[in-house]
N, C-alpha and C. Protein backbone atom coordinates (compact mmCIF):
# COMPACT_ATOMS: atom_id res chain seq x y z
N UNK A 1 -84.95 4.29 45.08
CA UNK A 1 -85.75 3.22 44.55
C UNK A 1 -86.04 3.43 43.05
N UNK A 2 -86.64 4.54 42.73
CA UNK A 2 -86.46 4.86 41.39
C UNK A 2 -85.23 4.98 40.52
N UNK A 3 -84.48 5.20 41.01
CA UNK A 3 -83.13 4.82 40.05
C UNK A 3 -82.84 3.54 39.62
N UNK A 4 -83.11 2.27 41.21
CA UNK A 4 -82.63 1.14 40.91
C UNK A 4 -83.97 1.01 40.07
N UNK A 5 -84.78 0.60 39.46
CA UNK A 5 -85.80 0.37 38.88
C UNK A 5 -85.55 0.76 37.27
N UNK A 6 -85.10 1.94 37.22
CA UNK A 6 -84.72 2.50 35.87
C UNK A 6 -83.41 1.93 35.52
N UNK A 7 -83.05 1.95 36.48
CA UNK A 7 -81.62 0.62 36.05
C UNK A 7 -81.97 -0.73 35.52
N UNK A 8 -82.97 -1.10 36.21
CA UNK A 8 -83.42 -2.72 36.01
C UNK A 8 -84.09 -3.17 34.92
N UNK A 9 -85.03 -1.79 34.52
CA UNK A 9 -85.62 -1.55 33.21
C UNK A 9 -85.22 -2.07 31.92
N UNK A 10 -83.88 -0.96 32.47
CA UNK A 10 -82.90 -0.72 31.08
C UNK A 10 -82.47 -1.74 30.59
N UNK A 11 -81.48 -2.24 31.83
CA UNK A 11 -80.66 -3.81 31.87
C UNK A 11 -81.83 -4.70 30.77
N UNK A 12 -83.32 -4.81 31.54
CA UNK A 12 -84.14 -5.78 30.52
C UNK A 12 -84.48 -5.90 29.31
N UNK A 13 -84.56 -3.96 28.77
CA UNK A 13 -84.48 -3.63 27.54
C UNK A 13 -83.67 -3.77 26.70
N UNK A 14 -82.50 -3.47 26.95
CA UNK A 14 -81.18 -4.12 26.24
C UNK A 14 -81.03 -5.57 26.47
N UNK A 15 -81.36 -6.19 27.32
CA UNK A 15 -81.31 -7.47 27.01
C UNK A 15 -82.40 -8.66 26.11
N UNK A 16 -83.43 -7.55 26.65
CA UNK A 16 -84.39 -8.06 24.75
C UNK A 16 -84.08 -7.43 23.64
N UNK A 17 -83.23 -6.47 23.49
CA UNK A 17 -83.41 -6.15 22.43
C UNK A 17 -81.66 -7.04 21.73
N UNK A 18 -81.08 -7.46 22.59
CA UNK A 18 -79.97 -8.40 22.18
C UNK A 18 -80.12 -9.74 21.54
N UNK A 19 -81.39 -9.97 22.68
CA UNK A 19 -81.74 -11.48 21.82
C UNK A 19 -82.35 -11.33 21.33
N UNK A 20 -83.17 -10.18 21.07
CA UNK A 20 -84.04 -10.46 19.16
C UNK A 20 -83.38 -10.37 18.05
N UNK A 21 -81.75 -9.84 18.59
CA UNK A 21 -80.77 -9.51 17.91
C UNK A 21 -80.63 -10.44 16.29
N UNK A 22 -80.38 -10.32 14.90
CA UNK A 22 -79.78 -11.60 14.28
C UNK A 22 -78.32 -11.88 14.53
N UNK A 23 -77.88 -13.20 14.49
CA UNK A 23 -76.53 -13.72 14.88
C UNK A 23 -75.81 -12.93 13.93
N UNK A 24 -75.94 -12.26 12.77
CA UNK A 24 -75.26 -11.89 11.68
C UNK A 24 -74.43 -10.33 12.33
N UNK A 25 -73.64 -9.69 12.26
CA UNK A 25 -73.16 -8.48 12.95
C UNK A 25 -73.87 -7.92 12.12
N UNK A 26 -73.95 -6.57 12.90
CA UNK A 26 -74.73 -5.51 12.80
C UNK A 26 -73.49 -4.13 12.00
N UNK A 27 -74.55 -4.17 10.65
CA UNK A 27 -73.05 -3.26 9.68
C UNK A 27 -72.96 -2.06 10.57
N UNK A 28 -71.68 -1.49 10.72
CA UNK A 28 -71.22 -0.14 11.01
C UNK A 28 -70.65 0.47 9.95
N UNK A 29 -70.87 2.07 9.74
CA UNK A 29 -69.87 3.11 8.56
C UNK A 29 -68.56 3.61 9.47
N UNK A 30 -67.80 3.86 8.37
CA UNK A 30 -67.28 4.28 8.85
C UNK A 30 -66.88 6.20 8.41
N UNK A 31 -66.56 7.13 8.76
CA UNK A 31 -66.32 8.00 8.32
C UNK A 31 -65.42 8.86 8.82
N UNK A 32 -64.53 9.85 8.12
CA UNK A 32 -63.29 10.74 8.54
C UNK A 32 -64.06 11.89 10.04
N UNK A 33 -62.89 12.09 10.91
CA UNK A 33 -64.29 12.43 11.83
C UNK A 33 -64.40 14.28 11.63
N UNK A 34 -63.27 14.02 10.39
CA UNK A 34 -63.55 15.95 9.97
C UNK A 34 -65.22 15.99 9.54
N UNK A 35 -65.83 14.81 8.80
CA UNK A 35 -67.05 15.13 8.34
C UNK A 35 -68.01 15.49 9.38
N UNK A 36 -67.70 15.06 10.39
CA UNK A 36 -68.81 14.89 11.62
C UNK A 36 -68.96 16.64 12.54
N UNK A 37 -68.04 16.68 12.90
CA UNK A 37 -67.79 18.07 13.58
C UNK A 37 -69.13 18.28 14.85
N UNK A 38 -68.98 17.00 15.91
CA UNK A 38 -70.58 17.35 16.04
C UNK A 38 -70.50 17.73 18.11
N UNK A 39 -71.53 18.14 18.23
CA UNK A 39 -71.11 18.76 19.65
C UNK A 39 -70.75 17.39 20.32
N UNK A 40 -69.81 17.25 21.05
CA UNK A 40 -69.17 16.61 21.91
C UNK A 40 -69.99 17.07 23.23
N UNK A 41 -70.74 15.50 24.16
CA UNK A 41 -71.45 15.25 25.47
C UNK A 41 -70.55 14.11 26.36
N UNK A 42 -70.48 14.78 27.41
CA UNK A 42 -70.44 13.60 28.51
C UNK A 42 -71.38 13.16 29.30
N UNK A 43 -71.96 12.18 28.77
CA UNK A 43 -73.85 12.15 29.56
C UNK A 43 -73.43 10.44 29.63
N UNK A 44 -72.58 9.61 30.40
CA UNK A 44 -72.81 8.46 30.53
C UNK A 44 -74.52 7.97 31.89
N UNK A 45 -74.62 7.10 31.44
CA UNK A 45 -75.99 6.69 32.13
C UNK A 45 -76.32 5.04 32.29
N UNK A 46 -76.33 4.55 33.34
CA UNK A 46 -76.25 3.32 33.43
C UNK A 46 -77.75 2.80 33.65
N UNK A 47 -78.44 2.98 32.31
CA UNK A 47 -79.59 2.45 32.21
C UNK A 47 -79.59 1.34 31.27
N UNK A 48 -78.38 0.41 30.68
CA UNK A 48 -78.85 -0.59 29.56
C UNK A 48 -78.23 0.18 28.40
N UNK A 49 -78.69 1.47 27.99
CA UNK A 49 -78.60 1.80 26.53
C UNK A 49 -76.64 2.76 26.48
N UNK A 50 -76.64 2.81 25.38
CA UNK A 50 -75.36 2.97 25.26
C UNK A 50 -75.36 4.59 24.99
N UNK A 51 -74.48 5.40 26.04
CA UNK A 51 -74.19 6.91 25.99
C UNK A 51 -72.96 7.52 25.78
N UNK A 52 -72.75 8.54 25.32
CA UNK A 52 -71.24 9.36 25.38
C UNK A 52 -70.96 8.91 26.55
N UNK A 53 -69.71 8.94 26.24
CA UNK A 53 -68.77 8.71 27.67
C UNK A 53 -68.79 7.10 27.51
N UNK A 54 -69.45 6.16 27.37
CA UNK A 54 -69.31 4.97 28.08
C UNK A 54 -68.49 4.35 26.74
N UNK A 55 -67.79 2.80 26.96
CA UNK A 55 -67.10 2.16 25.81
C UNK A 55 -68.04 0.74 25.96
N UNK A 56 -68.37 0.85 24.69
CA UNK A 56 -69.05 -0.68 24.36
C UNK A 56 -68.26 -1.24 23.60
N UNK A 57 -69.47 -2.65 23.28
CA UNK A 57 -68.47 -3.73 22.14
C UNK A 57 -69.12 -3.94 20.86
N UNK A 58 -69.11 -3.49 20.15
CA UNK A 58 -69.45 -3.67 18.93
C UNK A 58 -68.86 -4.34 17.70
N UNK A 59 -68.99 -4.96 16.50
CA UNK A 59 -68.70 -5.74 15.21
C UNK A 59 -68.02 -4.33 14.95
N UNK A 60 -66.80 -3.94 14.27
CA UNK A 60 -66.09 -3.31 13.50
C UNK A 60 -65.78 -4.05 12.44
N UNK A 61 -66.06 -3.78 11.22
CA UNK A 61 -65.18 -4.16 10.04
C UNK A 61 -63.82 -3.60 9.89
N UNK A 62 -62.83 -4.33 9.17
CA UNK A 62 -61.96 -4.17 8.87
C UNK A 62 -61.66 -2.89 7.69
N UNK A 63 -60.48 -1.99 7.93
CA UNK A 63 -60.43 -0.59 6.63
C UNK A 63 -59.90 -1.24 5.72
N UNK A 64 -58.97 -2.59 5.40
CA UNK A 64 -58.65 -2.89 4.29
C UNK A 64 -59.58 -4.16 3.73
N UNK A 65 -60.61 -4.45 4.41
CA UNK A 65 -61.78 -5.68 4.13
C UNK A 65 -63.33 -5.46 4.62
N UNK A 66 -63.47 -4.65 4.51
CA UNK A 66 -64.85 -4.15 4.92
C UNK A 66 -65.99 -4.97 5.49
N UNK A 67 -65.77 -6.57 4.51
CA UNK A 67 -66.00 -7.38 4.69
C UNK A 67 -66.32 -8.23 5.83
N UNK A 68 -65.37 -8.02 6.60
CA UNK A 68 -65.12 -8.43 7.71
C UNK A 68 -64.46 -7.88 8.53
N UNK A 69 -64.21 -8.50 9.73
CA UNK A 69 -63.68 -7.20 11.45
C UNK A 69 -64.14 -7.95 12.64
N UNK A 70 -64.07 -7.72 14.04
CA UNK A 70 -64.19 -8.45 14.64
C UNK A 70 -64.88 -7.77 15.75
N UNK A 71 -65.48 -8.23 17.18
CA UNK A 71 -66.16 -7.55 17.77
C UNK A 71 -64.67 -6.62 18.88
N UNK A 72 -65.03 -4.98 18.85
CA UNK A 72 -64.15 -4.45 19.71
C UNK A 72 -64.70 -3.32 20.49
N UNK A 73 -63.97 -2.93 21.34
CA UNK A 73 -64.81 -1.76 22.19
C UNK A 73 -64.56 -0.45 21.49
N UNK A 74 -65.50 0.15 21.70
CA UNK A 74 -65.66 1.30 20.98
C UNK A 74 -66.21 2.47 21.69
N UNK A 75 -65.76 3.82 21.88
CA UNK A 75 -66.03 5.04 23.17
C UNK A 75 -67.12 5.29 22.23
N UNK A 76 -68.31 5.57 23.27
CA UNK A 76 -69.37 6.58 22.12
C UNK A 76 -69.24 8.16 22.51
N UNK A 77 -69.10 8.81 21.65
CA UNK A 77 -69.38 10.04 21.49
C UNK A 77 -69.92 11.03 21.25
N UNK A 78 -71.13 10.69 20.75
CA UNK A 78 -72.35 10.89 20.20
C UNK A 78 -72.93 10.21 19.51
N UNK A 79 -74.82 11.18 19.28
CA UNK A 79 -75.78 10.11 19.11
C UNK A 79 -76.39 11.13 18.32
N UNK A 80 -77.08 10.40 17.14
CA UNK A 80 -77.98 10.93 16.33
C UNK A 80 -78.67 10.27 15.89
N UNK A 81 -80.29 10.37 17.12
CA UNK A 81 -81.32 9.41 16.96
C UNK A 81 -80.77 8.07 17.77
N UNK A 82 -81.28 6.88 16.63
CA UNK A 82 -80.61 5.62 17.09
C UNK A 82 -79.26 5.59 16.54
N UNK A 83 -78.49 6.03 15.98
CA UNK A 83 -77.10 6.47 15.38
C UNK A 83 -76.15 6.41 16.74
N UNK A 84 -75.36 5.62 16.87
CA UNK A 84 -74.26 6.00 17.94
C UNK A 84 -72.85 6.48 16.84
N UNK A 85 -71.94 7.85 17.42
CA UNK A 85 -71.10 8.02 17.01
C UNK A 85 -70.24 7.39 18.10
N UNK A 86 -69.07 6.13 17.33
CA UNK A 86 -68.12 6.01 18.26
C UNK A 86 -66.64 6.21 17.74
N UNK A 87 -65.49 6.19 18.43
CA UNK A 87 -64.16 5.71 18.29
C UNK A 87 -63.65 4.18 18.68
N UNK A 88 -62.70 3.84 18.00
CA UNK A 88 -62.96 2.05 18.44
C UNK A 88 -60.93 2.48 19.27
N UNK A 89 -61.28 1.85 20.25
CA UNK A 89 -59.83 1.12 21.03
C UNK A 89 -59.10 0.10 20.76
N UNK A 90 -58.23 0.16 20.87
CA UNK A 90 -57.37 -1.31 20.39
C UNK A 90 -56.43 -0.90 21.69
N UNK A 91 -55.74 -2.44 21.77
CA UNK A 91 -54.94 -2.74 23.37
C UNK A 91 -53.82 -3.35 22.21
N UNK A 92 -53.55 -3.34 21.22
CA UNK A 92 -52.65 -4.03 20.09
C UNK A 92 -51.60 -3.03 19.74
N UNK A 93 -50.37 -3.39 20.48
CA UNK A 93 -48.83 -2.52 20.30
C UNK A 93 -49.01 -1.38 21.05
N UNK A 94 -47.81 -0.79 20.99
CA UNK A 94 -47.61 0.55 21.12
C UNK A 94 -47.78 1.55 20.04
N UNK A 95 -48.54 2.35 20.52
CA UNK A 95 -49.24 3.60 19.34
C UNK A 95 -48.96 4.87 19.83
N UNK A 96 -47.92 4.91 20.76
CA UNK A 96 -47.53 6.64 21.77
C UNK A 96 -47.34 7.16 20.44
N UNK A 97 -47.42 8.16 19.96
CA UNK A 97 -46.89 9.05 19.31
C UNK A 97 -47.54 8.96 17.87
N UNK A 98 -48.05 8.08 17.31
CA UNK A 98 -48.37 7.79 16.48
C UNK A 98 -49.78 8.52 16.08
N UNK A 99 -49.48 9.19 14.84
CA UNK A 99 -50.60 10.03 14.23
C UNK A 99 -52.27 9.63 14.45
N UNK A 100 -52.93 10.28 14.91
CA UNK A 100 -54.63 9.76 15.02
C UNK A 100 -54.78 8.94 16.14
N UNK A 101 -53.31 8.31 16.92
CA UNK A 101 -54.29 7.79 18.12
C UNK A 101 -53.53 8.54 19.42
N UNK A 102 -54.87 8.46 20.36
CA UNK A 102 -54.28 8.92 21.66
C UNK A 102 -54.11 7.97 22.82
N UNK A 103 -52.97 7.94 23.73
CA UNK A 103 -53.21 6.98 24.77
C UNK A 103 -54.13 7.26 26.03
N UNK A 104 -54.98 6.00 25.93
CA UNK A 104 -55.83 5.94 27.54
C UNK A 104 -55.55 5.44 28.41
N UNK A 105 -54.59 4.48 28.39
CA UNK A 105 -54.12 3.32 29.48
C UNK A 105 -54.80 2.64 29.66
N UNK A 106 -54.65 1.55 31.02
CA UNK A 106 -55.53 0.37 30.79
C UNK A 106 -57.07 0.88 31.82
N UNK A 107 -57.83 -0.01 31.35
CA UNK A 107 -59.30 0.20 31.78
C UNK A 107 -60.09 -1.17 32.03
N UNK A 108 -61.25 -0.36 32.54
CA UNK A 108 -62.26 -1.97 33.11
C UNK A 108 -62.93 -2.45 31.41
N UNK A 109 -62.67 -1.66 30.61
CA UNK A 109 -63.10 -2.47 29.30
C UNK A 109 -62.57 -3.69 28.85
N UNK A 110 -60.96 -3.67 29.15
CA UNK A 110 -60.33 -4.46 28.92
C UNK A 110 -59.89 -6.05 30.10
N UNK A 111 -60.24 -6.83 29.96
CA UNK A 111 -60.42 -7.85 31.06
C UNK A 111 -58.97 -8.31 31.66
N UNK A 112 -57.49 -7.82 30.56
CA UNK A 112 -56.35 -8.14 31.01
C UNK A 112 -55.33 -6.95 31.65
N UNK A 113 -56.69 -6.01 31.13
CA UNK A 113 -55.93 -4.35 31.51
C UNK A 113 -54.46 -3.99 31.05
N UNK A 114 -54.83 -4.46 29.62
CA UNK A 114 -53.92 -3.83 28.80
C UNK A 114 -54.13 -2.28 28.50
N UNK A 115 -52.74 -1.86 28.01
CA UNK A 115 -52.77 0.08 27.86
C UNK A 115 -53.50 0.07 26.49
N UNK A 116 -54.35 0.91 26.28
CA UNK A 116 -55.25 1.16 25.06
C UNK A 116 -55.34 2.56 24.62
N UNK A 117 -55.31 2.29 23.39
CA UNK A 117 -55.54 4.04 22.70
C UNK A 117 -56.72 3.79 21.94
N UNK A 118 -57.07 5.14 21.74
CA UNK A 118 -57.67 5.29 21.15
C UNK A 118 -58.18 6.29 19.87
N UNK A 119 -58.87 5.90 18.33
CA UNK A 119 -58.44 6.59 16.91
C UNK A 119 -58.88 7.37 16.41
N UNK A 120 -58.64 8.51 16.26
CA UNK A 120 -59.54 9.65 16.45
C UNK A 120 -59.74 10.29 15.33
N UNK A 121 -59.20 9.50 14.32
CA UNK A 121 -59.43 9.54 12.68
C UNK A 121 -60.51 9.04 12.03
N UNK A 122 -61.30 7.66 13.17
CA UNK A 122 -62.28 7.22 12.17
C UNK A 122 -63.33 6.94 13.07
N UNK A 123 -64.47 7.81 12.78
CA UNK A 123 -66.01 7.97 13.77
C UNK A 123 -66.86 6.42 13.12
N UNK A 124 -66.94 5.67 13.65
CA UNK A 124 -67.95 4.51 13.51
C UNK A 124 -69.14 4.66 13.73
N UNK A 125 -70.28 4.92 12.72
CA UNK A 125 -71.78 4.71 12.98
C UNK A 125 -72.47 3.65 13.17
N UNK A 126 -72.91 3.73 14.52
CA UNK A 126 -73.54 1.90 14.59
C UNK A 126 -74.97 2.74 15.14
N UNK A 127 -75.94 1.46 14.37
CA UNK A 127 -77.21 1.41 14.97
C UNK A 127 -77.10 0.78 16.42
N UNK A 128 -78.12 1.54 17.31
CA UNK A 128 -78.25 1.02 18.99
C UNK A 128 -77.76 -0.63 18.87
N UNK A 129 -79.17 -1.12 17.89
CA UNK A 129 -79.11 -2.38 17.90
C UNK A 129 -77.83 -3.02 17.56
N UNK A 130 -76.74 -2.89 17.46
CA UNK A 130 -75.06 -3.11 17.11
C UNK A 130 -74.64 -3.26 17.85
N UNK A 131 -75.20 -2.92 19.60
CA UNK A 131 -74.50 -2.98 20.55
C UNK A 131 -74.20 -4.16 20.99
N UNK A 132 -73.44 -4.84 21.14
CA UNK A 132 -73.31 -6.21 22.01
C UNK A 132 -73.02 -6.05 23.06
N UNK A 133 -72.56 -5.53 23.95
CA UNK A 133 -72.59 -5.10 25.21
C UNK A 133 -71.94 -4.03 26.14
N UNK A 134 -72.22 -3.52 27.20
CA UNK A 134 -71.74 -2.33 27.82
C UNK A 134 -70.41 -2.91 28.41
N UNK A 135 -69.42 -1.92 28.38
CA UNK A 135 -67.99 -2.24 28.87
C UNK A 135 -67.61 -1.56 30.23
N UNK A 136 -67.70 -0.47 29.83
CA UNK A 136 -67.48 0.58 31.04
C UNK A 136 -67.71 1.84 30.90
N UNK A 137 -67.81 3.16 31.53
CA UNK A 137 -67.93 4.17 31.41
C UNK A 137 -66.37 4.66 31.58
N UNK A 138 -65.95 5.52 30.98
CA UNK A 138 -64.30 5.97 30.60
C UNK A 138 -65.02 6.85 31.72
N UNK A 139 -63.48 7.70 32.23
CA UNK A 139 -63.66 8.92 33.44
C UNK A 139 -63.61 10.22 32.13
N UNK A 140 -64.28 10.81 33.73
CA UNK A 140 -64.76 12.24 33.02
C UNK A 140 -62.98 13.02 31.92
N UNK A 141 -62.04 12.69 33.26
CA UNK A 141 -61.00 13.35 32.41
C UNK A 141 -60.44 13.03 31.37
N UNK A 142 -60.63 11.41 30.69
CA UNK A 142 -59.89 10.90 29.53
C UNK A 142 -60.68 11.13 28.88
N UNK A 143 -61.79 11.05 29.07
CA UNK A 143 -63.12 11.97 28.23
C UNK A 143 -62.40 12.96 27.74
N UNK A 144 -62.56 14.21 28.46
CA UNK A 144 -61.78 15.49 27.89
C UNK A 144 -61.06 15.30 27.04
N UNK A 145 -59.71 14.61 27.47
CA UNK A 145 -58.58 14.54 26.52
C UNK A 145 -58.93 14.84 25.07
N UNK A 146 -59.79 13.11 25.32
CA UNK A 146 -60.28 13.09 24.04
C UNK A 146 -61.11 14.27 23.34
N UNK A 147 -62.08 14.74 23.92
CA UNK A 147 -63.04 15.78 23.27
C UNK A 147 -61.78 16.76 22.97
N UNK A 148 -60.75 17.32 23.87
CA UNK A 148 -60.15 18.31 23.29
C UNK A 148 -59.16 18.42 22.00
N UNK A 149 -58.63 16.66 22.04
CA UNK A 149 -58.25 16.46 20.71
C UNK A 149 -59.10 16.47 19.13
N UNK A 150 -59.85 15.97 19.50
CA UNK A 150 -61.26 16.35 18.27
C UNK A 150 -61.52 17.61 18.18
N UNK A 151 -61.42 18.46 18.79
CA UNK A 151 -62.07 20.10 18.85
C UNK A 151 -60.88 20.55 17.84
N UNK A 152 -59.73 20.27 18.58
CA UNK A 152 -58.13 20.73 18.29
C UNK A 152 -57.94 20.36 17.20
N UNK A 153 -58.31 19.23 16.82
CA UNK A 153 -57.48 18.22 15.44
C UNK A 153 -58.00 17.99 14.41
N UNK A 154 -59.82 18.04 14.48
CA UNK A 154 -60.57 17.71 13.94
C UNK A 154 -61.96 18.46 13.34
N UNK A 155 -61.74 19.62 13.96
CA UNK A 155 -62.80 20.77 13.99
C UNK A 155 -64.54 20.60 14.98
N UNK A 156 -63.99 19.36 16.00
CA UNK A 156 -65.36 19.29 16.42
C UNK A 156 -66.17 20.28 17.79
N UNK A 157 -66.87 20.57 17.84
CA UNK A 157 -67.53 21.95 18.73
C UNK A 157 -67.87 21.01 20.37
């Protein structure tokens, strides 16, 4: 009973805190994820708020227009404070082999369950409030992958 309750909570909290939202996207940084180096968690939690492990949807700007970008899912990986560290996914071409991204295959993030990778070159800082909505929680093992490529590639602990 207490779980479903803290579930129901959450769900309400994030959903006021969406519509107090402004229509305008919510800026994200972006940064190399050598700068970050930061302990890697798998703590997904299906209370509303957005945790390691899970993939949301967030406004990304564009690297050659900063300007602009569009809303995409993004793995979080850590958190500092209200700070979410994420990686953003794309389901756009084939990227096997290709420097900085890794493949995840398809997932419940994606509604056509297209194969998706994901970029492990560029950590996105979004405020909570950036979130537009919860996608799915990735499994524990593509988790790994990922954490072990960042440890491996990137210097993260």
């Amino acid at each position: 009973m207490a779980n479903l309750l803290n579930r129901i909570v959450g769900t309400l909290r994030t959903v006021a805190r969406r519509s107090a939202a402004p229509s305008a996207p919510a800026p994200s940084r972006t940064t190399p994820s050598t700068e970050h180096r930061r302990r890697l968690e798998y703590a997904p939690n299906l209370d509303g708020d957005a945790d390691p492990g899970e993939i949301v949807w967030t406004w990304v700007a564009y690297e050659e227009d900063p300007g602009q970008g569009k809303d995409r899912p993004v793995l979080v990986v850590g958190r500092d404070g209200r700070t979410l560290l994420g990686l953003m996914l794309s389901s756009q071409g084939d990227r096997d082999g290709r420097r900085h991204w890794l493949a995840l295959g398809p997932g419940a993030w994606d509604r056509e369950q297209r194969p998706s990778w994901v970029r492990l070159d560029r950590v996105l800082q979004v405020d909570e409030d950036g979130i537009r909505r919860e996608g799915a929680v990735l499994d524990r093992g593509r988790f790994d992958r990922i954490a072990a490529a960042l440890r491996d590639g990137y210097g993260w602990a």
